[in-house]
Protein backbone atom coordinates (compact mmCIF):
# COMPACT_ATOMS: atom_id res chain seq x y z
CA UNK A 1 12.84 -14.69 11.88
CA UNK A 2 11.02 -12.35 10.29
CA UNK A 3 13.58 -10.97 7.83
CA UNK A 4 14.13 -14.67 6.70
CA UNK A 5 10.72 -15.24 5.64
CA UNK A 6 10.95 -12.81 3.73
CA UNK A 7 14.30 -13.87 2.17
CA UNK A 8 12.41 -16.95 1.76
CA UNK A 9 10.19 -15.35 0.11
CA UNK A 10 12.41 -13.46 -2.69
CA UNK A 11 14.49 -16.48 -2.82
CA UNK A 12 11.47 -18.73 -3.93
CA UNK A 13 10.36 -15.74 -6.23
CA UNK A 14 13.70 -16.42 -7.81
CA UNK A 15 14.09 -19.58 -8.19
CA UNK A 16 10.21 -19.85 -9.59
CA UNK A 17 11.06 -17.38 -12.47
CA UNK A 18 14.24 -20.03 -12.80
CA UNK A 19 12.51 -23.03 -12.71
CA UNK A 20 9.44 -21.82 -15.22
CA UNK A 21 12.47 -20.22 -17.80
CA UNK A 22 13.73 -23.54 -16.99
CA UNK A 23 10.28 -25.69 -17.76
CA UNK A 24 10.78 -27.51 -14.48
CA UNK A 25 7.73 -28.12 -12.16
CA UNK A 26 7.63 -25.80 -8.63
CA UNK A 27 7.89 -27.24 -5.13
CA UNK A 28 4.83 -26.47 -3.50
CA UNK A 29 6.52 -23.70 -1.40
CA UNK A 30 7.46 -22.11 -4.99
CA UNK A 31 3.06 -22.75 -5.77
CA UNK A 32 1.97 -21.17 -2.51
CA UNK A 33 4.40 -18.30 -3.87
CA UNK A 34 2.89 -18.78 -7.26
CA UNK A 35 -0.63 -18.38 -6.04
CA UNK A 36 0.04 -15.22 -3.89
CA UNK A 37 1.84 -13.40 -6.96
CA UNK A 38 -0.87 -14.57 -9.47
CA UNK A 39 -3.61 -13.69 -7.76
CA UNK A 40 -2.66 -10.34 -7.21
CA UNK A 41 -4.60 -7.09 -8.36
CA UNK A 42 -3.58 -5.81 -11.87
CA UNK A 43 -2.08 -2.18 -12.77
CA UNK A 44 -4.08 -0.05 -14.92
CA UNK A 45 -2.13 0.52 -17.56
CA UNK A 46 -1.91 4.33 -16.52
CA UNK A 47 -0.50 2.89 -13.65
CA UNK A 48 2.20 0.54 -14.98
CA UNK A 49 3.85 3.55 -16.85
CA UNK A 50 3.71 5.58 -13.39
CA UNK A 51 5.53 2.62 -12.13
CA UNK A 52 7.94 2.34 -14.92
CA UNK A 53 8.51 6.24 -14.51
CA UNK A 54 9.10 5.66 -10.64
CA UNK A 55 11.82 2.78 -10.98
CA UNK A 56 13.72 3.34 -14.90
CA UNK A 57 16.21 5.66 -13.35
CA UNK A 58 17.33 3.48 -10.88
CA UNK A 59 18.48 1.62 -13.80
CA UNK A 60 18.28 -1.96 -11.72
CA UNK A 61 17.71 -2.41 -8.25
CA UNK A 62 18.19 0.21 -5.57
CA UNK A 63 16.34 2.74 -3.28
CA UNK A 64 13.93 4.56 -4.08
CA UNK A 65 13.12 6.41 -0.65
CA UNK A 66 14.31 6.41 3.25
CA UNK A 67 14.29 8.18 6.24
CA UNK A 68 15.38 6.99 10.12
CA UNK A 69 12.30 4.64 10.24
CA UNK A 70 12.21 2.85 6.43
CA UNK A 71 13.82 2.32 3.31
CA UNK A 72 11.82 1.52 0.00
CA UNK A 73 13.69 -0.67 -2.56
CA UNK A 74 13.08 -1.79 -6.17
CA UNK A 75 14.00 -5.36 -6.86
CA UNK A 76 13.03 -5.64 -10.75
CA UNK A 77 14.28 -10.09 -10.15
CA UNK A 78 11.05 -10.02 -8.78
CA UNK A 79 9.01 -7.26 -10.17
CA UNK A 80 8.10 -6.24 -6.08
CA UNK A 81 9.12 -3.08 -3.78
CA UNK A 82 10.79 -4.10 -0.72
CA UNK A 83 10.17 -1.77 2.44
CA UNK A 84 12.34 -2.60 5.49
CA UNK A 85 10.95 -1.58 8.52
CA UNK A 86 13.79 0.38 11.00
CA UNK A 87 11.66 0.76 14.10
CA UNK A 88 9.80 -0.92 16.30
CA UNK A 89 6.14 1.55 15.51
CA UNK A 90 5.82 -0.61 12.48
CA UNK A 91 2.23 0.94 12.36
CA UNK A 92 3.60 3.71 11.84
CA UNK A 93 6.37 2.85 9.61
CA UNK A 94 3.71 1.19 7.12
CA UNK A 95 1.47 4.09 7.31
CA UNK A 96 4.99 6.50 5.99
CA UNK A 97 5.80 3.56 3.17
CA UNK A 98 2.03 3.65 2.21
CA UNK A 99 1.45 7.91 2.55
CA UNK A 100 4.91 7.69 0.22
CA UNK A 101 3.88 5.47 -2.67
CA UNK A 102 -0.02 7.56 -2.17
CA UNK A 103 2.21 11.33 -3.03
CA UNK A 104 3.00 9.22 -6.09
CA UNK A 105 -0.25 8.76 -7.67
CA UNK A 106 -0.81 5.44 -6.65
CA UNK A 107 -4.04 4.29 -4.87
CA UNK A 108 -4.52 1.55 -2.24
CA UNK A 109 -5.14 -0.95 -4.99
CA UNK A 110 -2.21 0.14 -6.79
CA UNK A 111 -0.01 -0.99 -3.91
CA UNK A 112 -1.78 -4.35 -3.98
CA UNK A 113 -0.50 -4.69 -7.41
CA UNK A 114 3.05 -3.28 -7.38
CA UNK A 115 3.25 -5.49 -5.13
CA UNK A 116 4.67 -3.53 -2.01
CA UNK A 117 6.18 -6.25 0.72
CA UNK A 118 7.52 -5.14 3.91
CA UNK A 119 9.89 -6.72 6.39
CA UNK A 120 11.70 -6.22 9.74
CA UNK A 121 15.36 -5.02 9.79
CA UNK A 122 17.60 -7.51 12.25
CA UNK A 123 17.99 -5.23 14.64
CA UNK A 124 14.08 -4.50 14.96
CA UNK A 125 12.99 -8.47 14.56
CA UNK A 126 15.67 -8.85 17.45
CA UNK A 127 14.08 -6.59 19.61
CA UNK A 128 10.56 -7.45 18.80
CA UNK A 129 11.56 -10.86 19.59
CA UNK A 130 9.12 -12.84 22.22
CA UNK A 131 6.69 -10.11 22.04
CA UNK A 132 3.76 -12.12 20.35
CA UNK A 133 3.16 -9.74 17.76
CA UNK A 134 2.46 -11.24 13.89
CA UNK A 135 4.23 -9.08 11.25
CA UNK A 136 2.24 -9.41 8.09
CA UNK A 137 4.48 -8.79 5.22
CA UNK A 138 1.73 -6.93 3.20
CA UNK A 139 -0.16 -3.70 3.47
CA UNK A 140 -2.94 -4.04 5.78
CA UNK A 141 -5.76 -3.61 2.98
CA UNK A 142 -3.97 -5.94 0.73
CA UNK A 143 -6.21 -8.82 1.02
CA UNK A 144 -5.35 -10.99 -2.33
């Protein structure tokens, strides 16, 4: 359920970018969407070339990191990094994502403004199913 929110999520990224290309008013799913990205913290400009450095060689979308426990992907549609989560110590799995975009050069804040999103793999959301817990999609300090 998890993993479709999130799918939800890029998709009404997409079609937001579309529909303001497009001149079209957004569907208030598309504004709550609107609002998040908006209101997000702002890259130093220091920062934004650090970025640009991180994610130019990838040459479009694609992975930039992963080990048995996450995988960090660019998705330049929607100008966000994408970390899926591969085990159940999500904790844990944020803290690696977050220790990993920290070794390069990038401060809390930063991350805020990348933006960094995670989300549950199938497998992970299938397992974690019933269990009560509420997966927040962004880093824990990311308060915007």
């Amino acid at each position: 359920m998890v993993v479709l929110a999130i799918a939800l999520l890029v998709y009404l990224a997409i079609k937001l970018v579309q529909r303001e290309k497009e001149g079209e008013e957004p569907l208030d799913d598309e504004r709550f969407l609107e609002n998040r990205i908006k209101n997000k913290p702002v890259l130093s400009p220091a920062k934004e070339e650090l970025k640009r450095d991180l994610t130019e060689p990838l040459g479009g979308p694609g992975t930039l990191y992963e080990t048995t426990d996450i995988r960090i992907d660019w998705l330049p549609s929607v100008n966000l990094f994408q970390v899926e989560i591969k085990t159940i110590d999500i904790f844990t799995a944020k803290g690696v994502a977050i220790d990993w975009f920290k070794t390069k050069g990038f401060a809390e804040e930063d991350i805020c403004a990348l933006p960094v999103m995670f989300y549950l793999n199938w497998e992970v959301a299938q397992e974690l199913e019933g269990s009560g817990l509420i997966f927040d999609p962004l880093p824990d300090f990311c308060q915007y």
